[in-house]
C-alpha atoms as a PDB file:
ATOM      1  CA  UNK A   1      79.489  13.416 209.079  1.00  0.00           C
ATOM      2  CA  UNK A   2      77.241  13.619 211.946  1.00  0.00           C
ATOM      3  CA  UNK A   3      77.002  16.947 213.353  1.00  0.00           C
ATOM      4  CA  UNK A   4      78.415  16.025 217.496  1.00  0.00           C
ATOM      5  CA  UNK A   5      78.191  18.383 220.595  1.00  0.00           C
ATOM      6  CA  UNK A   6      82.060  18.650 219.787  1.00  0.00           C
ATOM      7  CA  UNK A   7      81.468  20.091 216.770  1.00  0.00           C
ATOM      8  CA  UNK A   8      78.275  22.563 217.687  1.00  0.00           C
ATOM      9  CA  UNK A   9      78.419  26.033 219.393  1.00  0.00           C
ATOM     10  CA  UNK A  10      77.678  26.506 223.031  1.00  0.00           C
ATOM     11  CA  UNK A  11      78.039  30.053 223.599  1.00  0.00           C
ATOM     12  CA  UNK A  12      73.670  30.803 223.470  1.00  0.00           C
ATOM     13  CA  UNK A  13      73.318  28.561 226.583  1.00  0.00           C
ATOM     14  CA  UNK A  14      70.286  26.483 225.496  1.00  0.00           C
ATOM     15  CA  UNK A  15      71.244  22.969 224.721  1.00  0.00           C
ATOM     16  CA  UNK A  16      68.397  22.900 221.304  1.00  0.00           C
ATOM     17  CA  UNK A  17      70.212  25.745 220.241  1.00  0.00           C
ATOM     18  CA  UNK A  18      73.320  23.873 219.644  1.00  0.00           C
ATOM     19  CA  UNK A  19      73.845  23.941 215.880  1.00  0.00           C
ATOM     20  CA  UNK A  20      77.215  23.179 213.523  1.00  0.00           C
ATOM     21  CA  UNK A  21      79.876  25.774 214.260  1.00  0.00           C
ATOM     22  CA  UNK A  22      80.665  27.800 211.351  1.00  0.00           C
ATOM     23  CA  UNK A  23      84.720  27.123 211.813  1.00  0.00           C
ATOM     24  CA  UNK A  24      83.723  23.551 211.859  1.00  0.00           C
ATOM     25  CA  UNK A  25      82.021  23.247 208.941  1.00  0.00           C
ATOM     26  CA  UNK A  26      84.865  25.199 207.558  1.00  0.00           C
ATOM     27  CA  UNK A  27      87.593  23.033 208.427  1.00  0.00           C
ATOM     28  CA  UNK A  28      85.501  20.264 206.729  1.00  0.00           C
ATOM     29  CA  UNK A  29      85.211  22.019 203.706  1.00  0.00           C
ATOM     30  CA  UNK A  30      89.070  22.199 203.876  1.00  0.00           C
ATOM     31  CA  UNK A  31      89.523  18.718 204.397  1.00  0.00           C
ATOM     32  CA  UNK A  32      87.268  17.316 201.751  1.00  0.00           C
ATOM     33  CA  UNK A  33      89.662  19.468 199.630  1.00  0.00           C
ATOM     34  CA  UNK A  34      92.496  18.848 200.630  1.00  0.00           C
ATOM     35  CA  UNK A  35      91.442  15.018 200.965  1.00  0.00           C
ATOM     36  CA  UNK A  36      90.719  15.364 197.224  1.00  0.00           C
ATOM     37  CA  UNK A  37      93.642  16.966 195.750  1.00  0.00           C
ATOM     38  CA  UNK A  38      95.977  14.827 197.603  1.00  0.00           C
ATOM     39  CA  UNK A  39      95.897  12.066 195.699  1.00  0.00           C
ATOM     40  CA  UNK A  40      96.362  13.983 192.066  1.00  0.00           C
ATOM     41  CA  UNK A  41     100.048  15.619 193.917  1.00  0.00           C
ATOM     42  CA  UNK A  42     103.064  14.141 192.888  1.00  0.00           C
ATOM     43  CA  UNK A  43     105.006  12.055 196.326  1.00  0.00           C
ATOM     44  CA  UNK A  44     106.436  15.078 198.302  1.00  0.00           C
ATOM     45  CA  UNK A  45     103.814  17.488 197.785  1.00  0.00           C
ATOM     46  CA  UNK A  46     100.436  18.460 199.530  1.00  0.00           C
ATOM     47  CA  UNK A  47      98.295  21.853 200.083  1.00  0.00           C
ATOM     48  CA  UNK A  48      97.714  24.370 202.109  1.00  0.00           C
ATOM     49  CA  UNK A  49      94.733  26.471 203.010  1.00  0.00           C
ATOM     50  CA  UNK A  50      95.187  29.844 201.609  1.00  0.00           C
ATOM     51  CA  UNK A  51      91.977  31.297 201.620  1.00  0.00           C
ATOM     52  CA  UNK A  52      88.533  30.585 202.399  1.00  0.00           C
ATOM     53  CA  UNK A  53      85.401  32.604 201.683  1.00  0.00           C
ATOM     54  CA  UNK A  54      82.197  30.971 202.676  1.00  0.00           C
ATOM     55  CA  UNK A  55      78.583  31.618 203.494  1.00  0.00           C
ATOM     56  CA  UNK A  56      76.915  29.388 206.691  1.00  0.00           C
ATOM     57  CA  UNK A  57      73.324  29.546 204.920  1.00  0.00           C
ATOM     58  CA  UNK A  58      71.531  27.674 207.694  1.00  0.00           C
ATOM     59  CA  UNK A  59      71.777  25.846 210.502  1.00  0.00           C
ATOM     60  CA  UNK A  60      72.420  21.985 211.184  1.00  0.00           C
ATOM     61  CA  UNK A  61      71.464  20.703 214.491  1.00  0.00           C
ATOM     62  CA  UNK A  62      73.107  18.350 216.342  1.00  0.00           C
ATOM     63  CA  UNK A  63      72.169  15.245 214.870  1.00  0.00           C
ATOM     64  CA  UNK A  64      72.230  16.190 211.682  1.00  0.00           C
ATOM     65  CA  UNK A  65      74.058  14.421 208.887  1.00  0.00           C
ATOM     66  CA  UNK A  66      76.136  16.802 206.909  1.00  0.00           C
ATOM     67  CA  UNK A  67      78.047  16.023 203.332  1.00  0.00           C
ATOM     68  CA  UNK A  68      80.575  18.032 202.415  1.00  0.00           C
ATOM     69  CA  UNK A  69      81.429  18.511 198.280  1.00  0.00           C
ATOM     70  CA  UNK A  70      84.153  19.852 196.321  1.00  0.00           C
ATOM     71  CA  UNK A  71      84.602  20.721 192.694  1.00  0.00           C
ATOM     72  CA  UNK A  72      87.693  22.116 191.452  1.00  0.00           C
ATOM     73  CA  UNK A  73      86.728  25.350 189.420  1.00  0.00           C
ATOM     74  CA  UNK A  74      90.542  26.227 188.673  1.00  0.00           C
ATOM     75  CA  UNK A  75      93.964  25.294 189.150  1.00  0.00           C
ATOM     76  CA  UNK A  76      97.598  25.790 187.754  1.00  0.00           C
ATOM     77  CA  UNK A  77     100.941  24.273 188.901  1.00  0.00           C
ATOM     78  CA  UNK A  78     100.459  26.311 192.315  1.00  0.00           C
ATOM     79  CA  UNK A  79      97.023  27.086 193.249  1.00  0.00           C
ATOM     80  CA  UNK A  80      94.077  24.826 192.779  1.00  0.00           C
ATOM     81  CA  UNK A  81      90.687  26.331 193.489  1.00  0.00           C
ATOM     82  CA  UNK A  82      87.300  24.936 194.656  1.00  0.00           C
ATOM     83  CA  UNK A  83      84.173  25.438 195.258  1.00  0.00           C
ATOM     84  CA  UNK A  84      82.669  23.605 198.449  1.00  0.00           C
ATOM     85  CA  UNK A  85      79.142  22.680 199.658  1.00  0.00           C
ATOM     86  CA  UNK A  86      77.854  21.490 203.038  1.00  0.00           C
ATOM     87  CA  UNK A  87      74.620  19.820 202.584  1.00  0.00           C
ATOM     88  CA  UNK A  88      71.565  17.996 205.060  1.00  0.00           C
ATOM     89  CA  UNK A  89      69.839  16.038 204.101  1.00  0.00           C
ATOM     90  CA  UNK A  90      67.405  18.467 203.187  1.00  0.00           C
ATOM     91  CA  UNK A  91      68.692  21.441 202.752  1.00  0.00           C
ATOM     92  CA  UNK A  92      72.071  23.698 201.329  1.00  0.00           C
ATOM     93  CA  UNK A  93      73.281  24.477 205.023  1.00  0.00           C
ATOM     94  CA  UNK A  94      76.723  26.281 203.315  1.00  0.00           C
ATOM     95  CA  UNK A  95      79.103  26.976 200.238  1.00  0.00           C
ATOM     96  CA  UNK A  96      81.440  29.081 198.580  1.00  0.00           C
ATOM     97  CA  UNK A  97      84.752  29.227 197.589  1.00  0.00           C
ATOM     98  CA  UNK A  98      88.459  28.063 198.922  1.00  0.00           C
ATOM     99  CA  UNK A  99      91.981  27.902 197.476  1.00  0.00           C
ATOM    100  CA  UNK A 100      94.739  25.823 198.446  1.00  0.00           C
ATOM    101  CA  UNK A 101      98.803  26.308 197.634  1.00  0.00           C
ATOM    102  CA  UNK A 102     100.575  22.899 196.345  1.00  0.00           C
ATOM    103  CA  UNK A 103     103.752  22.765 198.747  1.00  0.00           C
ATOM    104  CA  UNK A 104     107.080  20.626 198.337  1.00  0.00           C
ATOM    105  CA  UNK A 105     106.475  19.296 202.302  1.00  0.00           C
ATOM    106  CA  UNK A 106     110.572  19.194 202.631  1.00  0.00           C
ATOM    107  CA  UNK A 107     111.089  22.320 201.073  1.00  0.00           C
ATOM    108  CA  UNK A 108     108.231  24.200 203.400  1.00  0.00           C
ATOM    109  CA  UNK A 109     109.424  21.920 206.618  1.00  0.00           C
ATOM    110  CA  UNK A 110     113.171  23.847 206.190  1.00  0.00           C
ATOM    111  CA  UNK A 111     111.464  27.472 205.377  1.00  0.00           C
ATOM    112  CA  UNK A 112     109.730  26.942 209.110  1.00  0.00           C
ATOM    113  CA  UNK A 113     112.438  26.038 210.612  1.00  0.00           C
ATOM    114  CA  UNK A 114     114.440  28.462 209.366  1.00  0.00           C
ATOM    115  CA  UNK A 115     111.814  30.882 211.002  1.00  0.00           C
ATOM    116  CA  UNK A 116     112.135  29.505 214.775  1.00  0.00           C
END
């Protein structure tokens, strides 16, 4: 993806300061994952986010074309791991690790609902 005022900070003030937010490139981390492990799930099922622990290693302008990897390390009938990348095209810009929970979509729909 191309890195989009949308998807930079603002808070320093100085628009050549604008760089990739970190929760940005987290949620893309998330979605590659997610985008991969859907597929493999059974009709009814998907994943959750459960945990995410990443380092933002440098920064990516805006600009900036940014590819986001996965690699599942680990996995059972409940938890798949992965480990995720964020990459310029020169340079590691972030990784680490994230998890994600296989749901039955119906069955967590109800267990909301039953909490509102």
């Amino acid at each position: 993806m191309t890195v989009t005022p949308d998807l930079a900070i603002s808070f320093i003030g100085l628009d050549d300061a604008r760089v990739l937010s970190t929760p940005n490139m987290i949620l893309c981390m998330e979605r590659v994952s997610r985008n991969t492990l859907f597929p493999c799930l059974a009709p009814g099922y998907d994943s959750v986010g459960t945990k995410v622990n990443v380092s933002h290693l440098k920064a990516a302008p805006i600009g900036a074309k940014v590819t986001f990897t996965t690699e599942i390390t680990s996995f059972n009938d409940k938890r798949v791991e992965f480990y995720v990348t964020a990459r310029t095209e020169s340079e590691l810009v972030g990784e680490g690790a994230h998890e994600r929970a296989i749901i039955d979509t119906v069955r967590f729909a109800k267990g909301l609902a039953a909490k509102t």
